[in-house]
Structure formats: structure tokens, C-alpha cells
PDB file of N, CA and C in Angstrom:
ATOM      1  N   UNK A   1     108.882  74.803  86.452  1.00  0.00           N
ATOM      2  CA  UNK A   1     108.730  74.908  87.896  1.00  0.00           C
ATOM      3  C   UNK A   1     108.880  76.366  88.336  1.00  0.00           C
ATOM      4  N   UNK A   2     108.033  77.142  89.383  1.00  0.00           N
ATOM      5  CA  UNK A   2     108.198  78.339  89.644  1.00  0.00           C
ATOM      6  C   UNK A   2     108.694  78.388  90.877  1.00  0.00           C
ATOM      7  N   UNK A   3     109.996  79.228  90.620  1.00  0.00           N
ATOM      8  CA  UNK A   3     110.882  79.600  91.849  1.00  0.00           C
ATOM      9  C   UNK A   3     110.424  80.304  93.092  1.00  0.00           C
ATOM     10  N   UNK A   4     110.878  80.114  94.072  1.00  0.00           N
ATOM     11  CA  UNK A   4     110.165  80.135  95.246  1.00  0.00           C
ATOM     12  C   UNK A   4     110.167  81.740  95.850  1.00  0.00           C
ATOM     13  N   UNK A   5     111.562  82.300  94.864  1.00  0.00           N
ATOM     14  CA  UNK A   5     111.244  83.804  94.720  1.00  0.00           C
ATOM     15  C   UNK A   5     110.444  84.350  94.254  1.00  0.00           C
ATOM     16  N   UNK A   6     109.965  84.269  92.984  1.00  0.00           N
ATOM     17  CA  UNK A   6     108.921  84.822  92.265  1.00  0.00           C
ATOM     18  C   UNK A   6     107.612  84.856  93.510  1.00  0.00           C
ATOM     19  N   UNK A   7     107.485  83.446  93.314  1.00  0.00           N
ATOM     20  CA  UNK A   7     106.294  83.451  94.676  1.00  0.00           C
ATOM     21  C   UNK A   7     106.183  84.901  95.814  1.00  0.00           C
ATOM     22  N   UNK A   8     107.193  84.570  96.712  1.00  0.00           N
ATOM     23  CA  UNK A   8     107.407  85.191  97.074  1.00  0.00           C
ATOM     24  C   UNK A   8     107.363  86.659  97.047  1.00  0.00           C
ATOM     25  N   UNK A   9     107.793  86.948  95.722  1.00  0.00           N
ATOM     26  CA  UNK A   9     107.495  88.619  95.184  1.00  0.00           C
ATOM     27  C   UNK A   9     106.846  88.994  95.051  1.00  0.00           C
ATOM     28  N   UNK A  10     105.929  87.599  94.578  1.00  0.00           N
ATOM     29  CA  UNK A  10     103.732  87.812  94.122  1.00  0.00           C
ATOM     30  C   UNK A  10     103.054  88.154  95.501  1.00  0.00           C
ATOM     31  N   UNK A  11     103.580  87.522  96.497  1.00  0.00           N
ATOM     32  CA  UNK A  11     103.133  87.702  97.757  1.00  0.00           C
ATOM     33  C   UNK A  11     103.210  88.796  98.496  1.00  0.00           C
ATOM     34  N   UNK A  12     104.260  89.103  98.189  1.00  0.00           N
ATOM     35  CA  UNK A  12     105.148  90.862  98.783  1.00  0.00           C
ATOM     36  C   UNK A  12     103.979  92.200  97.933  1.00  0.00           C
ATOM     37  N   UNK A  13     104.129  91.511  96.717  1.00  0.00           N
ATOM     38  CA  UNK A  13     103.495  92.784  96.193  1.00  0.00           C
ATOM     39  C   UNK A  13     101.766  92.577  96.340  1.00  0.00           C
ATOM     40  N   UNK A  14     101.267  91.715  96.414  1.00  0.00           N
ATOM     41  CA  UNK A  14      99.651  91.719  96.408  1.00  0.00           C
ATOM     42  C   UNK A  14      99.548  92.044  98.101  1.00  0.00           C
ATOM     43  N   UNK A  15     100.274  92.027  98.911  1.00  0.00           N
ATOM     44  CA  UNK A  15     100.150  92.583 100.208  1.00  0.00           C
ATOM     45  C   UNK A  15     100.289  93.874 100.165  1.00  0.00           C
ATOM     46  N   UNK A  16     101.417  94.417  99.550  1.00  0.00           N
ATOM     47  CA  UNK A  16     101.687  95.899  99.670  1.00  0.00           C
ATOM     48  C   UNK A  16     100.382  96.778  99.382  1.00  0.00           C
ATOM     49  N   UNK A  17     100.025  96.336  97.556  1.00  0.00           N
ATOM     50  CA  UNK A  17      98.969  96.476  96.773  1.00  0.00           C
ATOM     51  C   UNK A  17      97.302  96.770  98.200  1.00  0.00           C
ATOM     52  N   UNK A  18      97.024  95.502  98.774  1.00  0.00           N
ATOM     53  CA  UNK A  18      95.842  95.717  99.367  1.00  0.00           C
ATOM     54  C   UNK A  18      95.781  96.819 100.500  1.00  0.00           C
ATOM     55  N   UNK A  19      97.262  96.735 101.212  1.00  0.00           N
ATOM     56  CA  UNK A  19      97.344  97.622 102.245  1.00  0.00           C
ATOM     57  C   UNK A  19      97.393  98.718 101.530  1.00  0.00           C
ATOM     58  N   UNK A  20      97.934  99.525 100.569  1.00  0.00           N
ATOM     59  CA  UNK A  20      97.652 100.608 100.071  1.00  0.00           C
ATOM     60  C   UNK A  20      96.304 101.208 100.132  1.00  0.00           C
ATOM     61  N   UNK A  21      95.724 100.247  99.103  1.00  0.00           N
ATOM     62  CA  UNK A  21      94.474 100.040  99.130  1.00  0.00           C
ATOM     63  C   UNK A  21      93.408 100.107  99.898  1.00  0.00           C
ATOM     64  N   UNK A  22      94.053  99.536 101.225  1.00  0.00           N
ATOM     65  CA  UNK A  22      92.963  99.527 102.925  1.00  0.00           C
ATOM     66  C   UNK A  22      93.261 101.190 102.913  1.00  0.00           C
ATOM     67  N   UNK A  23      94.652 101.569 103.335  1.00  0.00           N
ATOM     68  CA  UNK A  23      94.963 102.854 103.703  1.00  0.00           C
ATOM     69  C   UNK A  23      94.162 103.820 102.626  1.00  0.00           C
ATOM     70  N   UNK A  24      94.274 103.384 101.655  1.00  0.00           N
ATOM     71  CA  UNK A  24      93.721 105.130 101.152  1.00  0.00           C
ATOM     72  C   UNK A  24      91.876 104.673 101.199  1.00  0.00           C
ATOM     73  N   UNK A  25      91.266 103.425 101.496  1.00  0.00           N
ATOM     74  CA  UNK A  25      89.954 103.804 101.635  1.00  0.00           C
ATOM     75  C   UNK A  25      89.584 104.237 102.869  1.00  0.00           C
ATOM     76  N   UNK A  26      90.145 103.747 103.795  1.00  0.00           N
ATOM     77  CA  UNK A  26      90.230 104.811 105.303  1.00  0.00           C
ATOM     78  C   UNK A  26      90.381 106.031 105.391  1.00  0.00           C
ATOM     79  N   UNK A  27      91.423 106.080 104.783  1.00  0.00           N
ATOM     80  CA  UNK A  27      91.473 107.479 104.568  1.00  0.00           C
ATOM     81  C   UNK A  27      90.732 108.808 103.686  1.00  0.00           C
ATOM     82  N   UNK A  28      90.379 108.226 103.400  1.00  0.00           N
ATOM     83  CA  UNK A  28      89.072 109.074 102.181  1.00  0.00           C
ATOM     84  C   UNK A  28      87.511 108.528 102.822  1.00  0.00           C
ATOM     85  N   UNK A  29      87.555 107.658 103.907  1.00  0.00           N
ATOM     86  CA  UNK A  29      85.847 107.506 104.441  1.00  0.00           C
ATOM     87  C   UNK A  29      86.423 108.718 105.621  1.00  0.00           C
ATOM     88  N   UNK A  30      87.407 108.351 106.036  1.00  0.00           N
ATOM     89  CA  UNK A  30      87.414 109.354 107.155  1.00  0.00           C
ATOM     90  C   UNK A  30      87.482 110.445 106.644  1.00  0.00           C
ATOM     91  N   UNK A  31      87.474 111.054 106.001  1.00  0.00           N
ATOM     92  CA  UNK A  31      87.881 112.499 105.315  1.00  0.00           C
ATOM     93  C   UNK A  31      86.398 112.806 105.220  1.00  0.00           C
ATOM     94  N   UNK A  32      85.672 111.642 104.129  1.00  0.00           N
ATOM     95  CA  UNK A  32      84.370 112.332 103.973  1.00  0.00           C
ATOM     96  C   UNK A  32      83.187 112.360 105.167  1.00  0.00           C
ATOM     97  N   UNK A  33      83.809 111.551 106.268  1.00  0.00           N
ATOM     98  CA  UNK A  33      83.057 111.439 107.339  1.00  0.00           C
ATOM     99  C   UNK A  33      83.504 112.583 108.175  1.00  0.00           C
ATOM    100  N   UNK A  34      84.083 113.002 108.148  1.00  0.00           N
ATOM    101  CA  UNK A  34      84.607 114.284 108.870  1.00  0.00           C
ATOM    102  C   UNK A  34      84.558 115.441 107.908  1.00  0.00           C
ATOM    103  N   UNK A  35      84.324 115.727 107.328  1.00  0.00           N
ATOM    104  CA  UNK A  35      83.633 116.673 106.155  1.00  0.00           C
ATOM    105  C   UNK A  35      82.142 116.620 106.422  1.00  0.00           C
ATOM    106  N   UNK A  36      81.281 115.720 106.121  1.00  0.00           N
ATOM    107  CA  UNK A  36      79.747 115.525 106.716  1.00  0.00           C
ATOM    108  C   UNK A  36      79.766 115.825 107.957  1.00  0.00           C
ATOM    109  N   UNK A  37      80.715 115.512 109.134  1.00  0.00           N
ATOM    110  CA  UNK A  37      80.134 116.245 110.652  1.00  0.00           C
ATOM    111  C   UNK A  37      80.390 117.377 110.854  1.00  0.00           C
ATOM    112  N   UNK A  38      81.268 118.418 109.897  1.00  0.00           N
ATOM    113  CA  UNK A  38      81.654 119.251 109.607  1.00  0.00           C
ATOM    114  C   UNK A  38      80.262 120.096 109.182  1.00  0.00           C
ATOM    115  N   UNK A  39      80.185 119.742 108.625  1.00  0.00           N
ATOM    116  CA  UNK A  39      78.802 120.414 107.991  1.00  0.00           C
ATOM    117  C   UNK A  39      77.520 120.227 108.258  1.00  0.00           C
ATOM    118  N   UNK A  40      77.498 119.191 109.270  1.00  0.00           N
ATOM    119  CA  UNK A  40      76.083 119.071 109.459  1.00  0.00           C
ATOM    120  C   UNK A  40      76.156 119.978 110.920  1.00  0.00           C
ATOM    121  N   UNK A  41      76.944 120.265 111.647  1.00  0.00           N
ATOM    122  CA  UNK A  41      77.252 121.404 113.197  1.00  0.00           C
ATOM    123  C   UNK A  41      77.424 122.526 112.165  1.00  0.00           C
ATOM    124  N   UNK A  42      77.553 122.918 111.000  1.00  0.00           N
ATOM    125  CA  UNK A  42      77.025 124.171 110.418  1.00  0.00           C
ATOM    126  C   UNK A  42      75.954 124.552 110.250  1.00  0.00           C
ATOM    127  N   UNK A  43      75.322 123.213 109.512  1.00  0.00           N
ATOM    128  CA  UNK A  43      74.248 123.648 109.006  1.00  0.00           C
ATOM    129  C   UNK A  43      73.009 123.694 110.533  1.00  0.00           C
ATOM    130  N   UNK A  44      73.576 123.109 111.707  1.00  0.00           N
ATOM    131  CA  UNK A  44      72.647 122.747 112.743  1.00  0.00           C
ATOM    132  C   UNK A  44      72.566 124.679 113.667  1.00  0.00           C
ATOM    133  N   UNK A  45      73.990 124.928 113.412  1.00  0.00           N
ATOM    134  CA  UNK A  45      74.094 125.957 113.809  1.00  0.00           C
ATOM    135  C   UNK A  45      73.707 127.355 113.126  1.00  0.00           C
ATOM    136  N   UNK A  46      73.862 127.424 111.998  1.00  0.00           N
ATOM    137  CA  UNK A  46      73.072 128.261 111.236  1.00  0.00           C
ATOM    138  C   UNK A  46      71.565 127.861 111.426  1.00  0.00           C
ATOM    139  N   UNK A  47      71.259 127.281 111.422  1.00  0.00           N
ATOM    140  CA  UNK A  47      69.598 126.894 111.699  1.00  0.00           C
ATOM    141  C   UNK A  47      69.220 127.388 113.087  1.00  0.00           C
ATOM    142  N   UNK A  48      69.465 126.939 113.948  1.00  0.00           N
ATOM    143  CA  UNK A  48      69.391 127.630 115.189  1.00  0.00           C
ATOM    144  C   UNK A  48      69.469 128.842 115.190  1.00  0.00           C
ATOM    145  N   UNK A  49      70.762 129.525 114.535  1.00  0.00           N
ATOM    146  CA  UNK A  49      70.363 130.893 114.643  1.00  0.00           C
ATOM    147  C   UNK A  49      69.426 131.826 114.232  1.00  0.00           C
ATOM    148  N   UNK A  50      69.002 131.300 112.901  1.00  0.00           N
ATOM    149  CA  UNK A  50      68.042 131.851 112.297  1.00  0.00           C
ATOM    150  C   UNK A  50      66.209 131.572 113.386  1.00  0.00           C
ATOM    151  N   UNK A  51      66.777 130.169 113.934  1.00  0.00           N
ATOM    152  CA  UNK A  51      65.423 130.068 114.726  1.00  0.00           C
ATOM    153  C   UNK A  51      65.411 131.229 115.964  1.00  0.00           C
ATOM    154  N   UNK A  52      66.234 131.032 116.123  1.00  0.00           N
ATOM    155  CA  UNK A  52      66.118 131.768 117.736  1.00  0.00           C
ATOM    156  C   UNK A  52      66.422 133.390 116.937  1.00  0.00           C
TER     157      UNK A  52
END
């Protein structure tokens, strides 16, 4: 029979586990999404200048 702790611990940790998990893929889309708008108002702005 499995104790209602164990359970419990399986539960604690596969939660911790995914939220980690959520957090660092948020955090690395936002990074690279803010890196790409980063660079694309460079590259929009260097272009312009060279146009004008």
C-alpha cells in the first residue's frame, strides 16, 4: 500500500518540476523576444539612415 506521504511528495515535486519549467520557458521566449525587437529597431534604423 502507498503512503499517503509519498503521494504527496510525488505531487509536491512534479509541481515544483513544471513550474520551474513554465518559468524558465518564459523566461528565455521573453529574452529572445526582446532580443529580436531589439534588433529589428536597429536594423530598421540603420536602414533608414543609410536611405535618407
Amino acid at each position: 500500500m502507498v503512503s499517503v506521504t509519498v503521494i504527496i511528495a510525488q505531487t509536491i515535486s512534479a509541481t515544483v518540476s513544471a513550474t520551474i519549467s513554465a518559468i524558465v520557458q518564459l523566461t528565455i521566449a521573453g529574452t529572445i523576444s526582446a532580443t529580436t525587437a531589439q534588433t529589428n529597431s536597429a536594423t530598421i534604423a540603420v536602414t533608414t539612415h543609410l536611405t535618407i
